[in-house]
PDB file of N, CA and C in Angstrom:
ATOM      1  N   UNK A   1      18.617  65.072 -30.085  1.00  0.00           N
ATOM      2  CA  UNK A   1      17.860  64.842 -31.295  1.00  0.00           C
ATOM      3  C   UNK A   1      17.301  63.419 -31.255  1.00  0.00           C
ATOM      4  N   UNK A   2      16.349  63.025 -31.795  1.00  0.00           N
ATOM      5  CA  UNK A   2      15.439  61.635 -31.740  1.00  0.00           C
ATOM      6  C   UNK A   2      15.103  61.244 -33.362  1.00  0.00           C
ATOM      7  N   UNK A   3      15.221  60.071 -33.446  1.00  0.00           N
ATOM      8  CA  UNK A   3      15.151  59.184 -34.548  1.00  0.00           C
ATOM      9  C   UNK A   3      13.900  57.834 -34.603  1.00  0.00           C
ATOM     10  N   UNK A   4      13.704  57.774 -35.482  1.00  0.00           N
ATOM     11  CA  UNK A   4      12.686  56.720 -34.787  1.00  0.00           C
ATOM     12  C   UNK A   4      12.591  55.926 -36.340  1.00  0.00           C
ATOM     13  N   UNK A   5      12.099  54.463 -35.435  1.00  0.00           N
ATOM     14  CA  UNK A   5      11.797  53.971 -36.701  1.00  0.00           C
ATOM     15  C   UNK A   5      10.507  52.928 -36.226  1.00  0.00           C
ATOM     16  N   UNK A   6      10.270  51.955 -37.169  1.00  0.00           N
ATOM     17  CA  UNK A   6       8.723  51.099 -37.201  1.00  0.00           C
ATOM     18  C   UNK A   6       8.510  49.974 -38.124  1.00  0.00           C
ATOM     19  N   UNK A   7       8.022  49.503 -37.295  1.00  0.00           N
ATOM     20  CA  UNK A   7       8.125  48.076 -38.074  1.00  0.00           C
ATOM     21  C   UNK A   7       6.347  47.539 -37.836  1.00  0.00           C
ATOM     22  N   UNK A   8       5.733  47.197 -38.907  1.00  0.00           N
ATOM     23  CA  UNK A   8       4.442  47.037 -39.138  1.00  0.00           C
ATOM     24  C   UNK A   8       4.012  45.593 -39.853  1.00  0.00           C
ATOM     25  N   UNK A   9       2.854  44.797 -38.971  1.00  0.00           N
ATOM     26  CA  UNK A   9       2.433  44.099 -39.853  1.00  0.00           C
ATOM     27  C   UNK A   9       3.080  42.658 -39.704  1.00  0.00           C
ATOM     28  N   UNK A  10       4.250  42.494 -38.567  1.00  0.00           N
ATOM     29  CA  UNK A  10       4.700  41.268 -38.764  1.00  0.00           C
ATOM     30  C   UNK A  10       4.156  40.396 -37.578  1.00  0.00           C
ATOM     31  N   UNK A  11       4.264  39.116 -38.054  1.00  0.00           N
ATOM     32  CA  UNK A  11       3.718  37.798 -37.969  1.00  0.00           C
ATOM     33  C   UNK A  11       4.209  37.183 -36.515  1.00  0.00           C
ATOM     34  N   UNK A  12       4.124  37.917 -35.655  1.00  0.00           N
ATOM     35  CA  UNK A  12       4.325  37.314 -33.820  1.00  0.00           C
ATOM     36  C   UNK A  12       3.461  38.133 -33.357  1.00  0.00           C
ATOM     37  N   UNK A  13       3.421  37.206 -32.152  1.00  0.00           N
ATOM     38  CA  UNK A  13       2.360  37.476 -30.949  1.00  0.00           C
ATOM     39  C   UNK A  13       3.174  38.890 -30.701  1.00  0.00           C
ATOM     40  N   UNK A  14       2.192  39.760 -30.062  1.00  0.00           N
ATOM     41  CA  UNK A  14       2.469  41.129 -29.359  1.00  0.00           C
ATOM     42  C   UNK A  14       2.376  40.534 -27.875  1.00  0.00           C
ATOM     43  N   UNK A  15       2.060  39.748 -27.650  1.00  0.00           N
ATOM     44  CA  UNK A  15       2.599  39.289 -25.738  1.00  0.00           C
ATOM     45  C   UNK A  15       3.978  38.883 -25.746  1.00  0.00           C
ATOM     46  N   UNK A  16       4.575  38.034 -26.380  1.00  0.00           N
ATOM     47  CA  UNK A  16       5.340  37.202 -26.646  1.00  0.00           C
ATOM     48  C   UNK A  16       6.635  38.334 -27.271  1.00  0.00           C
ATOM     49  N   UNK A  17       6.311  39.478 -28.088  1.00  0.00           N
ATOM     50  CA  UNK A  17       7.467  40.494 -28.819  1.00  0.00           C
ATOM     51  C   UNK A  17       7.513  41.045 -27.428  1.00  0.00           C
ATOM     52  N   UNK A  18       6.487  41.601 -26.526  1.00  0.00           N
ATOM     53  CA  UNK A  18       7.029  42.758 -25.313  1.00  0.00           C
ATOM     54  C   UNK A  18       7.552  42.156 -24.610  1.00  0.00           C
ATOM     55  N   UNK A  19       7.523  40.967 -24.064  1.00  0.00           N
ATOM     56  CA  UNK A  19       8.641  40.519 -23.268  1.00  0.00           C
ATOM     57  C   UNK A  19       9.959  40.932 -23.920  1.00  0.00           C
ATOM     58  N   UNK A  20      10.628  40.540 -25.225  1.00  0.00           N
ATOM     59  CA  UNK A  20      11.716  41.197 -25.070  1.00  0.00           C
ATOM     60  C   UNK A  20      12.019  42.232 -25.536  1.00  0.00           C
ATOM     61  N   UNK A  21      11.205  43.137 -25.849  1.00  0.00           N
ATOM     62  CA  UNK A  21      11.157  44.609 -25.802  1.00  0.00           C
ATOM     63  C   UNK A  21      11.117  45.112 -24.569  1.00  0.00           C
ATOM     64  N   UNK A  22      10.838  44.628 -23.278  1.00  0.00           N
ATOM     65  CA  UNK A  22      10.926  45.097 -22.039  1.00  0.00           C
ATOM     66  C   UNK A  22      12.487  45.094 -21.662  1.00  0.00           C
ATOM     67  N   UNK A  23      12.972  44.551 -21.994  1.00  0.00           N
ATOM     68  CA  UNK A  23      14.779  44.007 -21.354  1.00  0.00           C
ATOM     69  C   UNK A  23      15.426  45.112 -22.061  1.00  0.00           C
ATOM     70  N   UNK A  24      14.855  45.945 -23.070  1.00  0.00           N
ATOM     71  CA  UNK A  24      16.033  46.801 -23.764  1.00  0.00           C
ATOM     72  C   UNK A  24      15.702  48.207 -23.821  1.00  0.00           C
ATOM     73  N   UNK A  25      14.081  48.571 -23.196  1.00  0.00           N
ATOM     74  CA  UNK A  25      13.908  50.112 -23.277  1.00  0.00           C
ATOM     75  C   UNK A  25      14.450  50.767 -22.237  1.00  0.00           C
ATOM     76  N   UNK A  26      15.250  51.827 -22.568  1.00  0.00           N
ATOM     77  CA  UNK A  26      16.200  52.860 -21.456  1.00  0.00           C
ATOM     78  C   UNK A  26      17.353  52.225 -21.708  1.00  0.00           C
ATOM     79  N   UNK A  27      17.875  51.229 -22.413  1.00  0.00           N
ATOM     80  CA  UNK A  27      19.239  50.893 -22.467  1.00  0.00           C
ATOM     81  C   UNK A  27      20.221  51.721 -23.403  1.00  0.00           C
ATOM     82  N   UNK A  28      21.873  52.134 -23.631  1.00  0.00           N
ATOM     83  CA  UNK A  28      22.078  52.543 -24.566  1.00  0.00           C
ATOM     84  C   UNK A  28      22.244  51.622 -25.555  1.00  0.00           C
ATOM     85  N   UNK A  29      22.257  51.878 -26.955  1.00  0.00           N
ATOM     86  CA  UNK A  29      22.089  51.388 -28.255  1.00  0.00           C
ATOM     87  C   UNK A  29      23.037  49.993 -28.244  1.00  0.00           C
ATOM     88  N   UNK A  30      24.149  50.202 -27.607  1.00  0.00           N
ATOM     89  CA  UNK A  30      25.256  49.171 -27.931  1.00  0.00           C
ATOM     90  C   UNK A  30      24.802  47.850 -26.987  1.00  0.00           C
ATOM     91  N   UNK A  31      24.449  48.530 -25.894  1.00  0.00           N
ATOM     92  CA  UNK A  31      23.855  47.738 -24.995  1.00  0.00           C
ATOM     93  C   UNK A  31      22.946  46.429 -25.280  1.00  0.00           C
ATOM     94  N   UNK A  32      21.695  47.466 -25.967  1.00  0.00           N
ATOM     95  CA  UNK A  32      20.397  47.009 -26.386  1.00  0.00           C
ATOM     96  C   UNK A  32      20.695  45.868 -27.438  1.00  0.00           C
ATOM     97  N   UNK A  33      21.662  46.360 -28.382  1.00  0.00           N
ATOM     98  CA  UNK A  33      21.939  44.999 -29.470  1.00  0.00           C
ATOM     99  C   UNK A  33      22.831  44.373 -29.105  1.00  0.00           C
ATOM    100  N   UNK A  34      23.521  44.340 -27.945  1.00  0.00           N
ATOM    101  CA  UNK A  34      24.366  42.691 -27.717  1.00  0.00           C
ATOM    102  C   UNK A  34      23.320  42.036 -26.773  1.00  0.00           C
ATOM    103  N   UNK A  35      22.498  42.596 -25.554  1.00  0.00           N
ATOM    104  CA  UNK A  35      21.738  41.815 -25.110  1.00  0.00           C
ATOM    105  C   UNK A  35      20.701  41.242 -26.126  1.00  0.00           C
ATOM    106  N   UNK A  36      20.073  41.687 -26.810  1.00  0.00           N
ATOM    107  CA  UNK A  36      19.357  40.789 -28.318  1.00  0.00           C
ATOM    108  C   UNK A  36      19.907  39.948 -28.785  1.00  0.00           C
ATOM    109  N   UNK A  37      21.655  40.247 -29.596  1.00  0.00           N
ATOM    110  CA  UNK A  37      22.383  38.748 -30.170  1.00  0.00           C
ATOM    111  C   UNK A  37      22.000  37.700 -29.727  1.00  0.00           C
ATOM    112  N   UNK A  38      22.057  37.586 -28.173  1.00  0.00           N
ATOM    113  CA  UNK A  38      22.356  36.140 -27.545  1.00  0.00           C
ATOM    114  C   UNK A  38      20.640  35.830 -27.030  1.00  0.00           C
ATOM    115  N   UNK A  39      20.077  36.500 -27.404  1.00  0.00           N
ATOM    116  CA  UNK A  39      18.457  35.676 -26.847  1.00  0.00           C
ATOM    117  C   UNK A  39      17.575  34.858 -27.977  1.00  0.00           C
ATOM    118  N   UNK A  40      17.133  33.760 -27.509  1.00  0.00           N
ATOM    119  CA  UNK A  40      16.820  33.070 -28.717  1.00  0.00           C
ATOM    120  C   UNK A  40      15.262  32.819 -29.379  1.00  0.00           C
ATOM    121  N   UNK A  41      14.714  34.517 -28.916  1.00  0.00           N
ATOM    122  CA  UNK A  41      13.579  34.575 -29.524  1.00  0.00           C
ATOM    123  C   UNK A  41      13.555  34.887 -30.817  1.00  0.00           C
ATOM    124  N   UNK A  42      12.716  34.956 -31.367  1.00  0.00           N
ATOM    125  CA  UNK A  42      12.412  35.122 -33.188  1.00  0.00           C
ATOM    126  C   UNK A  42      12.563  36.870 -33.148  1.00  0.00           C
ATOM    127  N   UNK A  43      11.516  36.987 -31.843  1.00  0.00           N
ATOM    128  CA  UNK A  43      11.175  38.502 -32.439  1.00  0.00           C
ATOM    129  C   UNK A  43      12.600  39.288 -32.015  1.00  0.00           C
ATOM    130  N   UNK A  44      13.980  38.736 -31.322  1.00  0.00           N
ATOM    131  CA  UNK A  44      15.239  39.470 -31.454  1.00  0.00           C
ATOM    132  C   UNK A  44      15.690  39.688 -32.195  1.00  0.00           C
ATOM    133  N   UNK A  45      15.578  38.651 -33.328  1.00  0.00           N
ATOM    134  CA  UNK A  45      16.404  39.312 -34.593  1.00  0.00           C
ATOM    135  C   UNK A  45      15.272  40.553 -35.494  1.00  0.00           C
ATOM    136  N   UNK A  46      14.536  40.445 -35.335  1.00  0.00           N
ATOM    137  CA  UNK A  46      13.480  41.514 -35.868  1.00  0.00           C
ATOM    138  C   UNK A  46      13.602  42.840 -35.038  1.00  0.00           C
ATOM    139  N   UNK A  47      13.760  42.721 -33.713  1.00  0.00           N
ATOM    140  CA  UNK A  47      13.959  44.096 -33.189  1.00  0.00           C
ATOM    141  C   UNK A  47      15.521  44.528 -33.427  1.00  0.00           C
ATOM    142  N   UNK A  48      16.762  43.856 -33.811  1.00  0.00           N
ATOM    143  CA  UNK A  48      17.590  44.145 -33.894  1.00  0.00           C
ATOM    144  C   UNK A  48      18.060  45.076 -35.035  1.00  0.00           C
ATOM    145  N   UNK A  49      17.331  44.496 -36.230  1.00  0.00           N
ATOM    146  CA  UNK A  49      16.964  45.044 -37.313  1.00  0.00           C
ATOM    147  C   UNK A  49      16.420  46.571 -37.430  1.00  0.00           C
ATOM    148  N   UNK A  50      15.286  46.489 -36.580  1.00  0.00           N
ATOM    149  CA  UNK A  50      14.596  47.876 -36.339  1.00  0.00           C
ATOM    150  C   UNK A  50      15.540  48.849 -35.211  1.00  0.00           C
ATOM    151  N   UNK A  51      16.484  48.386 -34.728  1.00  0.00           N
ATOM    152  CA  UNK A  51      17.076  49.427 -33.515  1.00  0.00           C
ATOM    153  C   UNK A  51      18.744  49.965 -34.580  1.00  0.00           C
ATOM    154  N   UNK A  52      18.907  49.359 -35.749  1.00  0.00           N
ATOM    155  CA  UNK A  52      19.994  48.950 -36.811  1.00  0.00           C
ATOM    156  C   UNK A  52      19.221  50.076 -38.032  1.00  0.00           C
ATOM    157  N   UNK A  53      17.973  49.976 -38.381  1.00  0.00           N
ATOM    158  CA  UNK A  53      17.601  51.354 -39.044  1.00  0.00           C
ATOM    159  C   UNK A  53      17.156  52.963 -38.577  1.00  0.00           C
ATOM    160  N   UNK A  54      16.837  52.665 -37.123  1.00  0.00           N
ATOM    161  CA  UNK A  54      16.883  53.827 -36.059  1.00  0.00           C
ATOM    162  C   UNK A  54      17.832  54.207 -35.994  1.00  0.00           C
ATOM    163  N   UNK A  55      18.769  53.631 -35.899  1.00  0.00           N
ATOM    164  CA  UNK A  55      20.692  54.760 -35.979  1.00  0.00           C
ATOM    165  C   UNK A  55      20.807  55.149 -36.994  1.00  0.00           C
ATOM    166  N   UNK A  56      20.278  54.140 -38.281  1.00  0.00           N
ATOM    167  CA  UNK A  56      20.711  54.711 -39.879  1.00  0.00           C
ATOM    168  C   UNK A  56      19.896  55.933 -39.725  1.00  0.00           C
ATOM    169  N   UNK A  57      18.878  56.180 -39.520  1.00  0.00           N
ATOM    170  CA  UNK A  57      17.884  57.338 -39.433  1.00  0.00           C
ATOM    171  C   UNK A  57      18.393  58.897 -38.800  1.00  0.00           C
ATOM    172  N   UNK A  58      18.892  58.094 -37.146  1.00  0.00           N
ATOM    173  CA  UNK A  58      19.740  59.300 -37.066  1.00  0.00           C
ATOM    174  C   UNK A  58      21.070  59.716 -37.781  1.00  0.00           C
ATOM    175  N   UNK A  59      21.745  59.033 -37.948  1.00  0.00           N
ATOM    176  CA  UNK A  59      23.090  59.144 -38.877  1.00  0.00           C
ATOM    177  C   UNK A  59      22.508  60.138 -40.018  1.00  0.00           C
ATOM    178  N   UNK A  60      21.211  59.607 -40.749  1.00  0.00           N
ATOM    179  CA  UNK A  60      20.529  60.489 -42.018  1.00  0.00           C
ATOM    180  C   UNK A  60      20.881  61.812 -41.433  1.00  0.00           C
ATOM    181  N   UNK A  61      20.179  62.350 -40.190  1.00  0.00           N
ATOM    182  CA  UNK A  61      19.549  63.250 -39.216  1.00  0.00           C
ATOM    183  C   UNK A  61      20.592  64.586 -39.195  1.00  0.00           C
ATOM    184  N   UNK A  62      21.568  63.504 -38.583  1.00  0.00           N
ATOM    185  CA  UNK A  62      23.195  64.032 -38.519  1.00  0.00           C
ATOM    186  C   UNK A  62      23.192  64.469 -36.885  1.00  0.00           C
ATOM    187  N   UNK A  63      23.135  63.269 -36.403  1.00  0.00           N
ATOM    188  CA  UNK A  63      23.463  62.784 -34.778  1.00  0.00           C
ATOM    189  C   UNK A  63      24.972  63.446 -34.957  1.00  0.00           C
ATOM    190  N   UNK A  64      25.188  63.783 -33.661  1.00  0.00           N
ATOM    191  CA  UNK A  64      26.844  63.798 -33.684  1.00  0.00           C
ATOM    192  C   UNK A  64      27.796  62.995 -33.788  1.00  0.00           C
ATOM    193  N   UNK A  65      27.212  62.119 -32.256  1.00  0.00           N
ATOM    194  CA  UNK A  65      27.710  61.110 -31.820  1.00  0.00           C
ATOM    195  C   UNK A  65      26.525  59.686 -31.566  1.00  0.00           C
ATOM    196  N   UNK A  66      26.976  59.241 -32.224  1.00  0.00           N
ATOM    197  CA  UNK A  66      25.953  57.247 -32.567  1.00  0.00           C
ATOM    198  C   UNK A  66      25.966  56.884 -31.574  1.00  0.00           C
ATOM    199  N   UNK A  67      26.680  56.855 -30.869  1.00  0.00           N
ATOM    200  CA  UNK A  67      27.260  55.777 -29.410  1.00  0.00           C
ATOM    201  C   UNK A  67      26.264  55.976 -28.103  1.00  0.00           C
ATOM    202  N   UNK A  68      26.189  57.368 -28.285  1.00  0.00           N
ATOM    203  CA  UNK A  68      25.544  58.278 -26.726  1.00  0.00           C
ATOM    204  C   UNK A  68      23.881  57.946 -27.048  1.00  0.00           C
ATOM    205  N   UNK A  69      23.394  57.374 -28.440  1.00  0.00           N
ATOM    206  CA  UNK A  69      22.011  56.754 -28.609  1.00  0.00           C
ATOM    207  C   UNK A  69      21.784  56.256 -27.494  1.00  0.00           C
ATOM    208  N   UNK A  70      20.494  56.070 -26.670  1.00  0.00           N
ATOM    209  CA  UNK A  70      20.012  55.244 -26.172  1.00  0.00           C
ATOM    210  C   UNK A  70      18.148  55.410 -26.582  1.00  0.00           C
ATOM    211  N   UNK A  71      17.807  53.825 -26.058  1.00  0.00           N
ATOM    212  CA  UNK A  71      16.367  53.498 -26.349  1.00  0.00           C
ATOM    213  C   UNK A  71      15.074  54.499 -25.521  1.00  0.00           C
ATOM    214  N   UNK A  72      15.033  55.491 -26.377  1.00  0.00           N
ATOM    215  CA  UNK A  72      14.236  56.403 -25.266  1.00  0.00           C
ATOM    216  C   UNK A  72      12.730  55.674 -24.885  1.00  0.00           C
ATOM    217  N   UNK A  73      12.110  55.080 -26.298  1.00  0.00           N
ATOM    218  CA  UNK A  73      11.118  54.431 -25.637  1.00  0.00           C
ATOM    219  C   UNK A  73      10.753  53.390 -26.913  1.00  0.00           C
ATOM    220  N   UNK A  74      10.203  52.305 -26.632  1.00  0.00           N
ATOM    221  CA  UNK A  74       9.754  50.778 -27.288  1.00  0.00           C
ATOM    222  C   UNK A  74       8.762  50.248 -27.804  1.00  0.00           C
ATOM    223  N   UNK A  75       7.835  50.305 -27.831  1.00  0.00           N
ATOM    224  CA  UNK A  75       6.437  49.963 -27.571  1.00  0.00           C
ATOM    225  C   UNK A  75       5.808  48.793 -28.236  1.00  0.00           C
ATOM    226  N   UNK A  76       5.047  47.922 -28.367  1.00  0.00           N
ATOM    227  CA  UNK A  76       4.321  46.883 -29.429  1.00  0.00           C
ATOM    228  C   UNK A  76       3.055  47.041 -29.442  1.00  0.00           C
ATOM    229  N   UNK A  77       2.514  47.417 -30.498  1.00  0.00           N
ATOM    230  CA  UNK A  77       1.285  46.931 -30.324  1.00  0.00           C
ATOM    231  C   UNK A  77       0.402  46.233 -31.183  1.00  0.00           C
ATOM    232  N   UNK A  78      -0.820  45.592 -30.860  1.00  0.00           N
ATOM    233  CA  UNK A  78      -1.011  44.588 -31.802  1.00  0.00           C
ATOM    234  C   UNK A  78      -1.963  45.301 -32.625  1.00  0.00           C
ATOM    235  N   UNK A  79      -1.514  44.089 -33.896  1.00  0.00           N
ATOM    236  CA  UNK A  79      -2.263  44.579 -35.365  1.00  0.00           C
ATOM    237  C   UNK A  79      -2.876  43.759 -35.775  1.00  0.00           C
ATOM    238  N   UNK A  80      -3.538  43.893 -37.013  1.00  0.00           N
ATOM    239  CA  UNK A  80      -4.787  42.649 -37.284  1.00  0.00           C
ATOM    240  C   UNK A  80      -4.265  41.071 -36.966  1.00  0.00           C
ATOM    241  N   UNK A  81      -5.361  40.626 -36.638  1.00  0.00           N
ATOM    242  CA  UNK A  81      -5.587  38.930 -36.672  1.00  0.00           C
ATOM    243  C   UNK A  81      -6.336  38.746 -37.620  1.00  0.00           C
ATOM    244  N   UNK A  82      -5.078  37.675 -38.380  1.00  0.00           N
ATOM    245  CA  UNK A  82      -5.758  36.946 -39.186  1.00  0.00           C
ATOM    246  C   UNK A  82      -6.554  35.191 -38.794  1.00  0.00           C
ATOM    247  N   UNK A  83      -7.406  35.542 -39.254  1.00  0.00           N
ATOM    248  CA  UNK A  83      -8.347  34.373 -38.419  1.00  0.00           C
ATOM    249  C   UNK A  83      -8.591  33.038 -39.980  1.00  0.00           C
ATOM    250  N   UNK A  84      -7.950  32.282 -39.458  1.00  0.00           N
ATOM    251  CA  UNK A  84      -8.160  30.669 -40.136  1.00  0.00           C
ATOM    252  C   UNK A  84      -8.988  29.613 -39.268  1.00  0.00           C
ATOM    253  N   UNK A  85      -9.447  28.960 -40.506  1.00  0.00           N
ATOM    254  CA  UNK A  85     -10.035  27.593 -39.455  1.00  0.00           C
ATOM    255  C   UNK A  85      -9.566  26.166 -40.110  1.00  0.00           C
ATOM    256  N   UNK A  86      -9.886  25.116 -38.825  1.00  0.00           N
ATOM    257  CA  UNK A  86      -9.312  23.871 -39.281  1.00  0.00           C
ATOM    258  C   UNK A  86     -10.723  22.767 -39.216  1.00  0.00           C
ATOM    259  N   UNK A  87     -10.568  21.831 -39.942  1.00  0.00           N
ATOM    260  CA  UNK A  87     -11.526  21.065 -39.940  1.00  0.00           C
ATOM    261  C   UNK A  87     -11.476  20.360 -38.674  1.00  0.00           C
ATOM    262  N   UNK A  88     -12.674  19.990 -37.792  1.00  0.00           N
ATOM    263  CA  UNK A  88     -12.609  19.010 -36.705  1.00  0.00           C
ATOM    264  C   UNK A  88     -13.500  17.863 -36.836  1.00  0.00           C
ATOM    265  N   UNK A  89     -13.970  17.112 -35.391  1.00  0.00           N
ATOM    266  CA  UNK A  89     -14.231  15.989 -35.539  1.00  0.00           C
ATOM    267  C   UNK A  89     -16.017  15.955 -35.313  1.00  0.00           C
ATOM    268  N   UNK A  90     -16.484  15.097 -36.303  1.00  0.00           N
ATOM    269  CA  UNK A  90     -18.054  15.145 -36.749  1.00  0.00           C
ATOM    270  C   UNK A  90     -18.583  16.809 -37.820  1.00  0.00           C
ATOM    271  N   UNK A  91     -17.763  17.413 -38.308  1.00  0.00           N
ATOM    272  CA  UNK A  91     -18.537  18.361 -39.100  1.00  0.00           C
ATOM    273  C   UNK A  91     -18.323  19.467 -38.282  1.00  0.00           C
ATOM    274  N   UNK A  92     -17.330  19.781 -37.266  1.00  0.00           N
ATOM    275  CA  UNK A  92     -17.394  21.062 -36.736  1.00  0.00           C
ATOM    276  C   UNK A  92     -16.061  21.848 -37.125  1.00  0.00           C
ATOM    277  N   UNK A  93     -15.817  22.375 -37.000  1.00  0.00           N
ATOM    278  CA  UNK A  93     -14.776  23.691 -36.803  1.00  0.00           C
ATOM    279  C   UNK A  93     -13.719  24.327 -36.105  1.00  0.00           C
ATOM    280  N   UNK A  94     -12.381  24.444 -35.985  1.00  0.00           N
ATOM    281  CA  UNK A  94     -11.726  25.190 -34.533  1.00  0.00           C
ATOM    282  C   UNK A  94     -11.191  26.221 -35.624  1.00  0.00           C
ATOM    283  N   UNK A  95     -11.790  27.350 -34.543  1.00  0.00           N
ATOM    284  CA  UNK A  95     -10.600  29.120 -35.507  1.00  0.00           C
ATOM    285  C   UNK A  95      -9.477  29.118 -34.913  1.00  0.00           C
ATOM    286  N   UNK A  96      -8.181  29.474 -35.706  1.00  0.00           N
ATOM    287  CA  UNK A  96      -7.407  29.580 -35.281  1.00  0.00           C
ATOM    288  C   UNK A  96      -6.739  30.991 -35.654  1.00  0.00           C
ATOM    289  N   UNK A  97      -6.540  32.132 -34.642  1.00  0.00           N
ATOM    290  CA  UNK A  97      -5.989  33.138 -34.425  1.00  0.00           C
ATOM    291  C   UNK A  97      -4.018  33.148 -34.867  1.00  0.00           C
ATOM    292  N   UNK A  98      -3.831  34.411 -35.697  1.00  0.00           N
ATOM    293  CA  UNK A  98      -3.112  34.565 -36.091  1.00  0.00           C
ATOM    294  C   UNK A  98      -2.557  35.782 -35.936  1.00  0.00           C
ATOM    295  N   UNK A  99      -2.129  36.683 -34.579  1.00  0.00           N
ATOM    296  CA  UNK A  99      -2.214  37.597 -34.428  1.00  0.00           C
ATOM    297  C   UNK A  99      -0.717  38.010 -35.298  1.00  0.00           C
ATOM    298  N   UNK A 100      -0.868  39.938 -35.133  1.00  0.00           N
ATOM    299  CA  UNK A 100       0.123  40.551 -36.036  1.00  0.00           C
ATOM    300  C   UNK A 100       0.736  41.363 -35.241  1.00  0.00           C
ATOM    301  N   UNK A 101       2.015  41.845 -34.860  1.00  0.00           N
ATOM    302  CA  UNK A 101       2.436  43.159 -33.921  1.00  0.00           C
ATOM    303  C   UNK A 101       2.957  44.276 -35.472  1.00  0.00           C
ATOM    304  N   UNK A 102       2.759  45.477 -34.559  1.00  0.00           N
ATOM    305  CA  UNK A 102       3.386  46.781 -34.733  1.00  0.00           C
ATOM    306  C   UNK A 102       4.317  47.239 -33.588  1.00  0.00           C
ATOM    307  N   UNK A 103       5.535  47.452 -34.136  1.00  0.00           N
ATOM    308  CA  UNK A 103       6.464  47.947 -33.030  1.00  0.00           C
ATOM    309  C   UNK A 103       6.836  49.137 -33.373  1.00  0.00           C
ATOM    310  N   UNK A 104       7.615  50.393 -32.233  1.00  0.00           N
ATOM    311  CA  UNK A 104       7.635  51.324 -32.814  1.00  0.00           C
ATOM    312  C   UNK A 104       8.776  51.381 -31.513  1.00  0.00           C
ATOM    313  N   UNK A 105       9.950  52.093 -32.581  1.00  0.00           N
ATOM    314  CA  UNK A 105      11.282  52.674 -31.586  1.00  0.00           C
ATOM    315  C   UNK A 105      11.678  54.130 -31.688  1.00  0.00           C
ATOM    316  N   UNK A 106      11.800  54.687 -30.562  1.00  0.00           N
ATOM    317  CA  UNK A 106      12.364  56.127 -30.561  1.00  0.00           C
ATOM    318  C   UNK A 106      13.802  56.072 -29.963  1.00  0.00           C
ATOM    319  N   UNK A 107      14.714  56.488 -30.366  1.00  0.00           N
ATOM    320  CA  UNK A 107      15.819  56.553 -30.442  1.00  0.00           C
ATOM    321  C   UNK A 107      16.777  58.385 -29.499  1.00  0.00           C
ATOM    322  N   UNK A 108      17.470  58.583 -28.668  1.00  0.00           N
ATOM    323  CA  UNK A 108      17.674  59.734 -28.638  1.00  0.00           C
ATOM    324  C   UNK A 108      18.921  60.108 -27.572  1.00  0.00           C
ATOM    325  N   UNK A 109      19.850  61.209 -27.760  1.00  0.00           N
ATOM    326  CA  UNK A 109      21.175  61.419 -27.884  1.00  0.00           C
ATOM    327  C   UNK A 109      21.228  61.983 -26.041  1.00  0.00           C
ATOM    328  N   UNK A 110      19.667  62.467 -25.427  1.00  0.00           N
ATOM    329  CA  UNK A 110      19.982  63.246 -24.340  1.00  0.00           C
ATOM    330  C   UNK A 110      18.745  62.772 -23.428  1.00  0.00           C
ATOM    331  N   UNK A 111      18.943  62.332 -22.112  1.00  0.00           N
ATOM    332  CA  UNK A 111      18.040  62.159 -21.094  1.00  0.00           C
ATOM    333  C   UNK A 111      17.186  63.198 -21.035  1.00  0.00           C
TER     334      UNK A 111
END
């Protein structure tokens, strides 16, 4: 059975979130969130969160067994940029890009 959950709209680079979304897809669940604890990117505690309502989801579901979860698949992808600008020097302008990711986790009990 497969569970999934999603996280939309938040405020990191989508280059910068798949790096460590790469280290944890195909891992099992228990796995996936102790290697996250100890890494000291931003977007770990945000995916930890999202791999923490993917079990609640299956648990909803009525998984059998929680444990035998693993990360069937991960993905990021990016969502709007918000575009600001800053004042520069003589009357000109620099934009500054503010990109957004969408992540999305599938969750599931059998290879």
């Amino acid at each position: 059975m497969e569970s999934s959950a999603k996280l939309t709209s938040i405020r990191l680079s989508p280059r910068k979130t798949r790096l460590v979304v790469d280290l944890v897809r195909g891992k099992g669940i228990q796995d996936a969130l102790n290697t996250l604890r100890f890494m000291p990117q931003p977007s770990a505690k945000l995916i930890i969160k999202l791999l923490r309502s993917a079990v609640a989801n299956a648990e909803q579901k009525g998984v059998s067994d929680v444990d035998r979860l693993f990360v069937k698949s991960i993905f990021v992808d990016g969502g709007a940029v918000l575009k600001r600008f800053v004042p520069r020097a003589m009357g000109r302008a620099s934009k500054i890009r503010k990109p957004t990711s969408h992540i999305n986790v599938t969750l599931s009990d059998s290879k």
